[in-house]
C-alpha atoms as a PDB file:
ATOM      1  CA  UNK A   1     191.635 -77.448 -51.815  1.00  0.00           C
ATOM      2  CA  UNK A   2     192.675 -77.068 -48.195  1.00  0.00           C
ATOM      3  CA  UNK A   3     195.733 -77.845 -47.075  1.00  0.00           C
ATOM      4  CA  UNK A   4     196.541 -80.579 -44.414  1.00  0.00           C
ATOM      5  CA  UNK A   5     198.740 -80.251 -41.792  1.00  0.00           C
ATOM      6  CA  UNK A   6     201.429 -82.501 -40.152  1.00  0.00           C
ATOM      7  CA  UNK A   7     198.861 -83.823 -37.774  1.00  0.00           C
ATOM      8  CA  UNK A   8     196.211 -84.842 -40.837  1.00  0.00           C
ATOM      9  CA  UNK A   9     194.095 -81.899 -39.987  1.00  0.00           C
ATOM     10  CA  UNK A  10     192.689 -79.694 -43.249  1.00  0.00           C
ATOM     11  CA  UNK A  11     193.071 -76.292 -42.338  1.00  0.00           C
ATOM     12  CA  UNK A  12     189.841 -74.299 -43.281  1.00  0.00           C
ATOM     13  CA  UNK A  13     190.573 -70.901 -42.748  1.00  0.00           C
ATOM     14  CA  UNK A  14     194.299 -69.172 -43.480  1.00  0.00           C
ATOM     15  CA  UNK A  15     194.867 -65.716 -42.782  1.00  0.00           C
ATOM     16  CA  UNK A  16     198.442 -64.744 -43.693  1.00  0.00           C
ATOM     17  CA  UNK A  17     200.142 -60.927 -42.498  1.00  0.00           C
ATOM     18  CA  UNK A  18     197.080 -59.532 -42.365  1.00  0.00           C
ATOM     19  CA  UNK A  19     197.485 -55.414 -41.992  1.00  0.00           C
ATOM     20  CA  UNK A  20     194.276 -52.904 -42.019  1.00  0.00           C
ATOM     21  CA  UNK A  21     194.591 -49.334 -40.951  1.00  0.00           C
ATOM     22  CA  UNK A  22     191.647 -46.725 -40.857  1.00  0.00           C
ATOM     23  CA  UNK A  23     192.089 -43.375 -41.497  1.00  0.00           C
ATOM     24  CA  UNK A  24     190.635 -40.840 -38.413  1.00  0.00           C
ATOM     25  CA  UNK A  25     190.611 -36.968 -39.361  1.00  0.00           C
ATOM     26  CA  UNK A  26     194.598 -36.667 -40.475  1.00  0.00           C
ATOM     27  CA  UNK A  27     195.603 -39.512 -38.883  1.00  0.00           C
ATOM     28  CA  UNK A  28     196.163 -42.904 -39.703  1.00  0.00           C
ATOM     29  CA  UNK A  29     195.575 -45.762 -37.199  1.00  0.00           C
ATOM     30  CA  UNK A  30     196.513 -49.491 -37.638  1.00  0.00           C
ATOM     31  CA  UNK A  31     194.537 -51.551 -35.692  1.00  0.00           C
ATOM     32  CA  UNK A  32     195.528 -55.022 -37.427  1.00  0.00           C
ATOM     33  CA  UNK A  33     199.566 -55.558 -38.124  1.00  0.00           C
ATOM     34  CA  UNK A  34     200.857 -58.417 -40.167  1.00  0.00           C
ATOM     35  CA  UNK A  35     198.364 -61.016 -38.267  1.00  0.00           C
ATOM     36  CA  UNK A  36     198.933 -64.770 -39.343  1.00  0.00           C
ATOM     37  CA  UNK A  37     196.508 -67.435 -38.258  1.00  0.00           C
ATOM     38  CA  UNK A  38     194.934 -70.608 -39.256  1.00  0.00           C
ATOM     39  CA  UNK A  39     191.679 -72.297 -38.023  1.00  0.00           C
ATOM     40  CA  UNK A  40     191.605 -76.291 -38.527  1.00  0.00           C
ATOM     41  CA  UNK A  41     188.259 -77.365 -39.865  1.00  0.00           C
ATOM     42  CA  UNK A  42     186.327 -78.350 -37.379  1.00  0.00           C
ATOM     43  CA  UNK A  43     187.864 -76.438 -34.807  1.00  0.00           C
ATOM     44  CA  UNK A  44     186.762 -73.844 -32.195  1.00  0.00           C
ATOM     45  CA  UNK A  45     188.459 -70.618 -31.333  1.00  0.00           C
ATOM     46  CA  UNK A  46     188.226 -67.790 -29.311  1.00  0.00           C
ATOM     47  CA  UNK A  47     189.666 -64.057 -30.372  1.00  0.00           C
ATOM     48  CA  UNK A  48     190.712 -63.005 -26.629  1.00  0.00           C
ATOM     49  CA  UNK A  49     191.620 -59.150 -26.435  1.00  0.00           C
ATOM     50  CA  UNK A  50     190.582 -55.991 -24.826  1.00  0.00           C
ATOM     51  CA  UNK A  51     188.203 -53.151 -26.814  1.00  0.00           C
ATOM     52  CA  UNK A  52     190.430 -51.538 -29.463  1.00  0.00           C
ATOM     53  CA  UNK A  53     192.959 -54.622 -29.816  1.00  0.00           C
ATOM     54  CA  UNK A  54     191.623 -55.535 -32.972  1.00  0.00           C
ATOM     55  CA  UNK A  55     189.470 -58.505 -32.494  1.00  0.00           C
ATOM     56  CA  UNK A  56     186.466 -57.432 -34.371  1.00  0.00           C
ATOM     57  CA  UNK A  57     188.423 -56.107 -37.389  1.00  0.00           C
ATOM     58  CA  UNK A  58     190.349 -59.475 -37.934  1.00  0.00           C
ATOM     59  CA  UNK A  59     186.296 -60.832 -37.647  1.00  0.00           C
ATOM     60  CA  UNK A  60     185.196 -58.626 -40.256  1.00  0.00           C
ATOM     61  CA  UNK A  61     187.598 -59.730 -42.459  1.00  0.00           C
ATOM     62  CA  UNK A  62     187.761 -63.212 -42.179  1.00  0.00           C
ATOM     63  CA  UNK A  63     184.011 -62.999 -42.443  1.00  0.00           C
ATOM     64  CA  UNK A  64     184.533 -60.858 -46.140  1.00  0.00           C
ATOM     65  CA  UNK A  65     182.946 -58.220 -44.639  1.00  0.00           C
ATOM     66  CA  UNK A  66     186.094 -55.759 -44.446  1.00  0.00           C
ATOM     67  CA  UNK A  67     188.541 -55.841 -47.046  1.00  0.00           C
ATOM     68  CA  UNK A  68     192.340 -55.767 -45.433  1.00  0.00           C
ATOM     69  CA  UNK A  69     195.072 -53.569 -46.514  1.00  0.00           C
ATOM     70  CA  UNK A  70     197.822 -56.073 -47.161  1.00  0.00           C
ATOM     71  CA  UNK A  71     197.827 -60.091 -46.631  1.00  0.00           C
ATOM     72  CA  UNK A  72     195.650 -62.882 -47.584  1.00  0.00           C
ATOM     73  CA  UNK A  73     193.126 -64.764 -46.838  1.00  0.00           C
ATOM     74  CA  UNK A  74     191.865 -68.513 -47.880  1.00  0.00           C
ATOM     75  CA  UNK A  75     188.427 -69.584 -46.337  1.00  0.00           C
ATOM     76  CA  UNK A  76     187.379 -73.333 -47.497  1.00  0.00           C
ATOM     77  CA  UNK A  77     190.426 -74.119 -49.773  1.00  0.00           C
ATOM     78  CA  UNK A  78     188.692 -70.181 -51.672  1.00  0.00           C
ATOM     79  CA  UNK A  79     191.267 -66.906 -52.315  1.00  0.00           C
ATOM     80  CA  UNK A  80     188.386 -64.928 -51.177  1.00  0.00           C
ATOM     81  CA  UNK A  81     190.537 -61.382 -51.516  1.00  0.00           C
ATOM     82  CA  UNK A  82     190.365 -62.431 -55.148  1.00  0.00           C
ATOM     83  CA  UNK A  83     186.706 -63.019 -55.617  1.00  0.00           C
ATOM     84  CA  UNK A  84     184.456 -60.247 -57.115  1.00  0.00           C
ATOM     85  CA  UNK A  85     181.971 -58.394 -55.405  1.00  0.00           C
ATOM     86  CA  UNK A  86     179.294 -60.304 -56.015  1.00  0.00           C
ATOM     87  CA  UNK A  87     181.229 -63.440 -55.980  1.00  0.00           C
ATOM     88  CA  UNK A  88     182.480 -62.133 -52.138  1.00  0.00           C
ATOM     89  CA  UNK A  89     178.359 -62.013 -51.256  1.00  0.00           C
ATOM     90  CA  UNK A  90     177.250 -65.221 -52.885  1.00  0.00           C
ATOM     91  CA  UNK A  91     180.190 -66.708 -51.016  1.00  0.00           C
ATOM     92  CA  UNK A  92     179.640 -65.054 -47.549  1.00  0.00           C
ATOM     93  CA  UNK A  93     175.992 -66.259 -48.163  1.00  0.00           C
ATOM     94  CA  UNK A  94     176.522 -69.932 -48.334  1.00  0.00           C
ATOM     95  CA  UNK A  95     179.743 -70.653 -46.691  1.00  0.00           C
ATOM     96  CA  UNK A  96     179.723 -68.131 -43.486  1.00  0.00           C
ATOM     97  CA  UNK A  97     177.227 -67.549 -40.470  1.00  0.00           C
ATOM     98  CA  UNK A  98     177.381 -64.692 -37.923  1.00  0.00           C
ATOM     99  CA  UNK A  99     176.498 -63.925 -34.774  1.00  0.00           C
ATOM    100  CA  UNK A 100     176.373 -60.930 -32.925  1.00  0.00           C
ATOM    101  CA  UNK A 101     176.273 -59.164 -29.676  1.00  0.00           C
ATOM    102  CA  UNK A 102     173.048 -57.579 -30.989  1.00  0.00           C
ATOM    103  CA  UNK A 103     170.498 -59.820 -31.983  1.00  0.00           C
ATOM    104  CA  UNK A 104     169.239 -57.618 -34.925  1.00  0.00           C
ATOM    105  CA  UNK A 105     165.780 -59.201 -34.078  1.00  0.00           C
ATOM    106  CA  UNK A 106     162.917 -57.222 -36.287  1.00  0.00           C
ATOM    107  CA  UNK A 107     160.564 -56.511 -33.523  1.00  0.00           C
ATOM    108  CA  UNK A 108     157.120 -57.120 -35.748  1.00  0.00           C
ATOM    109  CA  UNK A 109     157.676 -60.510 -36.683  1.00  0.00           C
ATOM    110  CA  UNK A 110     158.058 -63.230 -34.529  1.00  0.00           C
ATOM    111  CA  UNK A 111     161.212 -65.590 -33.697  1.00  0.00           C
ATOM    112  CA  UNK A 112     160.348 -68.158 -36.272  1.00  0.00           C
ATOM    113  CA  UNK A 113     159.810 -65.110 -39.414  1.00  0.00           C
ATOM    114  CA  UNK A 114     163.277 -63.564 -38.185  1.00  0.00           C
ATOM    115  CA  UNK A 115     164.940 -66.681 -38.500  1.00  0.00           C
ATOM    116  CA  UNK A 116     163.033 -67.198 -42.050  1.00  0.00           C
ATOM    117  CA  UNK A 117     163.390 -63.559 -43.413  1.00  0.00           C
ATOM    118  CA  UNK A 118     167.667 -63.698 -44.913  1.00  0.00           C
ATOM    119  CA  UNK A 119     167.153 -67.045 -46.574  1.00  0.00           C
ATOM    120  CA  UNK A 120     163.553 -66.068 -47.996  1.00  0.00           C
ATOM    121  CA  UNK A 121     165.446 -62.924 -49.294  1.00  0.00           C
ATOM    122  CA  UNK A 122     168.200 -65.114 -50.792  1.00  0.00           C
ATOM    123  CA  UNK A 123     165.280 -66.872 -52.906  1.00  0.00           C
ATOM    124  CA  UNK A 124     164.614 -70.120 -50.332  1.00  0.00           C
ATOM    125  CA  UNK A 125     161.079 -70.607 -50.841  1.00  0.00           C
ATOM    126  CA  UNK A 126     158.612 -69.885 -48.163  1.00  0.00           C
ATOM    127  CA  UNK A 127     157.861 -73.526 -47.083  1.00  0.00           C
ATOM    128  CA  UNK A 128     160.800 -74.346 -46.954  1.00  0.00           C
ATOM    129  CA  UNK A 129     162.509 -71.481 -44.973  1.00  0.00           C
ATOM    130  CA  UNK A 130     159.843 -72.269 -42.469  1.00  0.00           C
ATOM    131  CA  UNK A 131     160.274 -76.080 -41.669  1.00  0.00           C
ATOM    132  CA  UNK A 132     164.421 -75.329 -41.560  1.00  0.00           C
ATOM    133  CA  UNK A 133     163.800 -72.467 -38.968  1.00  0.00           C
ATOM    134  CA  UNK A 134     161.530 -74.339 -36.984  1.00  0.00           C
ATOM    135  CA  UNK A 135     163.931 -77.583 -37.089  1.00  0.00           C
ATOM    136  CA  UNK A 136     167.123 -75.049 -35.937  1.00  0.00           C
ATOM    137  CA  UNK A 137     164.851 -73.880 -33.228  1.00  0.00           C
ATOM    138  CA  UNK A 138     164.208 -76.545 -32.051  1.00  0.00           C
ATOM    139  CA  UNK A 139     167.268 -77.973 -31.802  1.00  0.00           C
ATOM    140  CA  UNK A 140     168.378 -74.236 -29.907  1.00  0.00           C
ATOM    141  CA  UNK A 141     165.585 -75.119 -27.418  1.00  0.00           C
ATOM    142  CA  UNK A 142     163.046 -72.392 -28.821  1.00  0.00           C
ATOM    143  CA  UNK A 143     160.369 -74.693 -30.394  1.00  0.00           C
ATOM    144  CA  UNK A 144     157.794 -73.601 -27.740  1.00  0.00           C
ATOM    145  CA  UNK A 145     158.438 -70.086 -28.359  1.00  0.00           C
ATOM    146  CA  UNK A 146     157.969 -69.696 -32.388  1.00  0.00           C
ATOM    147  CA  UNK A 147     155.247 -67.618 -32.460  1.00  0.00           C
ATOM    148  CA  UNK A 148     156.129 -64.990 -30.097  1.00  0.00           C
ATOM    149  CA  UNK A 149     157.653 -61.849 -31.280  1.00  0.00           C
ATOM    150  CA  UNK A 150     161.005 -60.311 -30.492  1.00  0.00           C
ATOM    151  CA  UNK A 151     160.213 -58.404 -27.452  1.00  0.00           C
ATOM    152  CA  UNK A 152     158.390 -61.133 -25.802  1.00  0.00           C
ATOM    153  CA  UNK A 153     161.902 -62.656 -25.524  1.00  0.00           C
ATOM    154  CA  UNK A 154     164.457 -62.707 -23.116  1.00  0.00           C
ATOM    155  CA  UNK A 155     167.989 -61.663 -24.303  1.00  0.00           C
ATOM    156  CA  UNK A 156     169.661 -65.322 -23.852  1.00  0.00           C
ATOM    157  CA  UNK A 157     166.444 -66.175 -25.989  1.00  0.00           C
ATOM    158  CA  UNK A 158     166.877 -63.842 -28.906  1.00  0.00           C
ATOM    159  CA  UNK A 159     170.375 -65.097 -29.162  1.00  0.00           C
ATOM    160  CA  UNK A 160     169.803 -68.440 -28.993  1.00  0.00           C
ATOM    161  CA  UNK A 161     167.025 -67.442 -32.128  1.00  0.00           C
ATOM    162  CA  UNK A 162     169.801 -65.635 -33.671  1.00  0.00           C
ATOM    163  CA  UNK A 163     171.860 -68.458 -33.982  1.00  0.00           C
ATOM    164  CA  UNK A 164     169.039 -70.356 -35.223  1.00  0.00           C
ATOM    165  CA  UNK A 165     168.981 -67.841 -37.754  1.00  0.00           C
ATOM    166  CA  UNK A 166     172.919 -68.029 -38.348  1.00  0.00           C
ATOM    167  CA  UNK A 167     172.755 -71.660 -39.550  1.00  0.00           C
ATOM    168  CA  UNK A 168     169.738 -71.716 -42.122  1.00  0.00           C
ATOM    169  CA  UNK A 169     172.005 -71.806 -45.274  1.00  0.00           C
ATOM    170  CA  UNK A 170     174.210 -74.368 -43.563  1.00  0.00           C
ATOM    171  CA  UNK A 171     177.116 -72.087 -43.166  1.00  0.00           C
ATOM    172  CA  UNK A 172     180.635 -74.113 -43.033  1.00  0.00           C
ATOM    173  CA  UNK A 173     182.270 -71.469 -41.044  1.00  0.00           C
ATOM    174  CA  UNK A 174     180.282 -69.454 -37.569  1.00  0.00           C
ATOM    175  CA  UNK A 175     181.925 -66.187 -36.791  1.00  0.00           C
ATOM    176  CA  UNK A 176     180.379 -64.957 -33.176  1.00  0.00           C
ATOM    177  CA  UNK A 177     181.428 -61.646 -32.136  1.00  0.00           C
ATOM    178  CA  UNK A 178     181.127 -61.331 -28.352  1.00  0.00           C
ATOM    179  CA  UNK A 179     178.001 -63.544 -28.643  1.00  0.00           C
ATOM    180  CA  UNK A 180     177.666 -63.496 -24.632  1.00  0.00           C
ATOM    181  CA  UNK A 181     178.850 -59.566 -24.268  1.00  0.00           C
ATOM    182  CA  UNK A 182     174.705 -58.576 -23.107  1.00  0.00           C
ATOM    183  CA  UNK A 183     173.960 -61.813 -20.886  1.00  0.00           C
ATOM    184  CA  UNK A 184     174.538 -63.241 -17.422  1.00  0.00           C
ATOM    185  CA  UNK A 185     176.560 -65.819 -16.826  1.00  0.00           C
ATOM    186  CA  UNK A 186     174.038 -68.141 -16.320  1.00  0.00           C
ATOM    187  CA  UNK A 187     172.615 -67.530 -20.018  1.00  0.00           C
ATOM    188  CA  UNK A 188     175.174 -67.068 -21.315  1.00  0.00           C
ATOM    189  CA  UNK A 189     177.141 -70.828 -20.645  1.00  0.00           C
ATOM    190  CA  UNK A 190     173.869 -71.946 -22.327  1.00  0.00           C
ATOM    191  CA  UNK A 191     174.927 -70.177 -25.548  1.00  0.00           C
ATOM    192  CA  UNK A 192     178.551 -71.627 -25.508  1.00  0.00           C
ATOM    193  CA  UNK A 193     177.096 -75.355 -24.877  1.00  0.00           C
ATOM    194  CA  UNK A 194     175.343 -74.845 -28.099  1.00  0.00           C
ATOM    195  CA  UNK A 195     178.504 -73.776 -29.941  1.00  0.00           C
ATOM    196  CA  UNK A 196     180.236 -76.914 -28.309  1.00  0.00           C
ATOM    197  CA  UNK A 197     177.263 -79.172 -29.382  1.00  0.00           C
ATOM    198  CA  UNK A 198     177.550 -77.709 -33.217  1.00  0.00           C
ATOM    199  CA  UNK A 199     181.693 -78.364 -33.151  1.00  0.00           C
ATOM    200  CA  UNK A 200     181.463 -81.494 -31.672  1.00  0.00           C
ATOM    201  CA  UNK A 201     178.305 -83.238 -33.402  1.00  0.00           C
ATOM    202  CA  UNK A 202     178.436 -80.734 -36.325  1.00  0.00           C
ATOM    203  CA  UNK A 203     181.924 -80.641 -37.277  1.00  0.00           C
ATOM    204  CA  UNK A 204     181.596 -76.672 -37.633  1.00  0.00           C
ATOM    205  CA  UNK A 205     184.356 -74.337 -37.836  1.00  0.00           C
ATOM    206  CA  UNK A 206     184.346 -71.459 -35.402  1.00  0.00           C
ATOM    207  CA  UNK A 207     186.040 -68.124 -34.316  1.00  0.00           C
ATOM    208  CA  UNK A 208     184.671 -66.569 -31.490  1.00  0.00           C
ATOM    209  CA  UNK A 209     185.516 -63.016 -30.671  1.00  0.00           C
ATOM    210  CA  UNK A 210     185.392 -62.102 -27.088  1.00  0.00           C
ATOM    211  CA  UNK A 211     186.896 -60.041 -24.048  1.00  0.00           C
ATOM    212  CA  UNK A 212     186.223 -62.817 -21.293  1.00  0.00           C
ATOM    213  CA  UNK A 213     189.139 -65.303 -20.340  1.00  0.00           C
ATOM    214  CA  UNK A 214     186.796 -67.044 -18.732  1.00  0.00           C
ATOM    215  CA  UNK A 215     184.463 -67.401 -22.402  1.00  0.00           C
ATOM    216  CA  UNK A 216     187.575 -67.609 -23.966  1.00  0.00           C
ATOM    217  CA  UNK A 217     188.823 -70.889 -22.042  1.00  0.00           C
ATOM    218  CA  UNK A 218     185.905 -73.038 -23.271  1.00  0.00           C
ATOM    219  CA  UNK A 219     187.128 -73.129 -26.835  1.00  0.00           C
ATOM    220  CA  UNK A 220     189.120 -75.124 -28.303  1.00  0.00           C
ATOM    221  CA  UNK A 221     191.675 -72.711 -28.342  1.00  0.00           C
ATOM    222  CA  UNK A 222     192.392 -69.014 -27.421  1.00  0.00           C
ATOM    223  CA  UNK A 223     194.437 -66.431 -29.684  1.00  0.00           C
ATOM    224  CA  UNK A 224     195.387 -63.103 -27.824  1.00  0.00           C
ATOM    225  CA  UNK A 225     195.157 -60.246 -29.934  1.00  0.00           C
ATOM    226  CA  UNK A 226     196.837 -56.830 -28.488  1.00  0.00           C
ATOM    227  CA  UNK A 227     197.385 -53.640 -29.885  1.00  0.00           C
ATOM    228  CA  UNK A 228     196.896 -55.224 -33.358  1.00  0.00           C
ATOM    229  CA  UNK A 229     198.905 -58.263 -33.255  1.00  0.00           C
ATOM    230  CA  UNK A 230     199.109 -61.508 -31.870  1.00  0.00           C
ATOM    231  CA  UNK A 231     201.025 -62.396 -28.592  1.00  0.00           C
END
């Protein structure tokens, strides 16, 4: 179950002294040290920090990607550091959408079989897959542009499929890592209005890593991450 807080809020995500180190030739670096933080459900937040402060590492891991050293982690009322692997995937699968910097767009299909491909390879049947995708890309302003491929796309369009893409198995929790890092500013505002639109018609849950104040501002709220720990 989540918890609720003072102000009747569930918390959805609960990341408690979270530590990870990596290990570089002899040396050992700690990029995250004894982070706490909780998301509310519903809520949107932005990761502010410079490159190297550890932004993309706490990502990773509330994501299940990376595993942390120390600490825990609760993501929709789940002990996720306690789950098995394949109970970690199935998990990540249904519960947790990312988006990237890169759009990882596969440059010989088009926008609406890109969007398709990770839930048709997750067993959602081919009919189905496609009249989701071309419902999510519609509502990310792409219907007109379905059957073009990859490259016939301009960058604020790829990520606009990619989010698209992000939402087919209904994630509860959207993890963008510097989803406006490659596009003016322009292009860019048009990706964060989408965000708002899915927190505030949606209900989503969202952490949004990024360098920009100015990105950072149109959350919800901002964490500051530096050196590894919040300040």
């Amino acid at each position: 179950m989540n918890e609720t807080q003072e102000n009747g809020k569930m918390i959805y995500l609960s990341a408690e002294k979270i530590s990870k180190s990596f290990r570089i030739s002899s040396h050992k670096v700690e990029v995250l040290k004894s982070v706490s933080l909780t998301v509310e459900q519903g809520e949107w937040v932005a990761l502010l920090g410079s490159s190297g402060s550890g932004k993309t590492t706490l990502l990773d891991i509330m994501g299940t990607i990376s595993h942390p050293d120390s600490g825990s982690l609760q993501v929709g009322g789940v002990d996720v550091l306690a789950l098995s692997s394949r109970e970690t995937v199935t998990f990540r699968r249904h519960k947790i959408g990312f988006v990237f910097q890169a759009y990882h767009m596969l440059p010989e299909l088009n926008i609406c079989e890109n969007v398709m491909l990770p839930s048709m390879l997750d067993g959602m049947s081919k009919k189905e897959a496609r009249e989701k995708a071309l419902v999510l890309l519609d509502r990310v302003g792409l219907a007109h542009r379905v059957r073009h491929r990859a490259n016939e796309l301009s960058g604020g369009e790829q990520q606009r499929a990619a989010i698209a893409r992000s939402l087919m198995n209904s994630p509860e929790l959207l993890l963008a890592d510097e989803p406006t890092g490659n596009l003016d500013s322009v292009t860019g505002q048009g990706i964060l209005d989408i965000f708002h639109e899915l927190r505030s018609e949606g209900g989503m849950t969202i952490v949004m890593v990024t360098h920009d104040k100015y990105v950072a501002g149109l959350a919800g709220r901002t964490v500051e991450l530096k050196d590894g720990m919040l300040i």
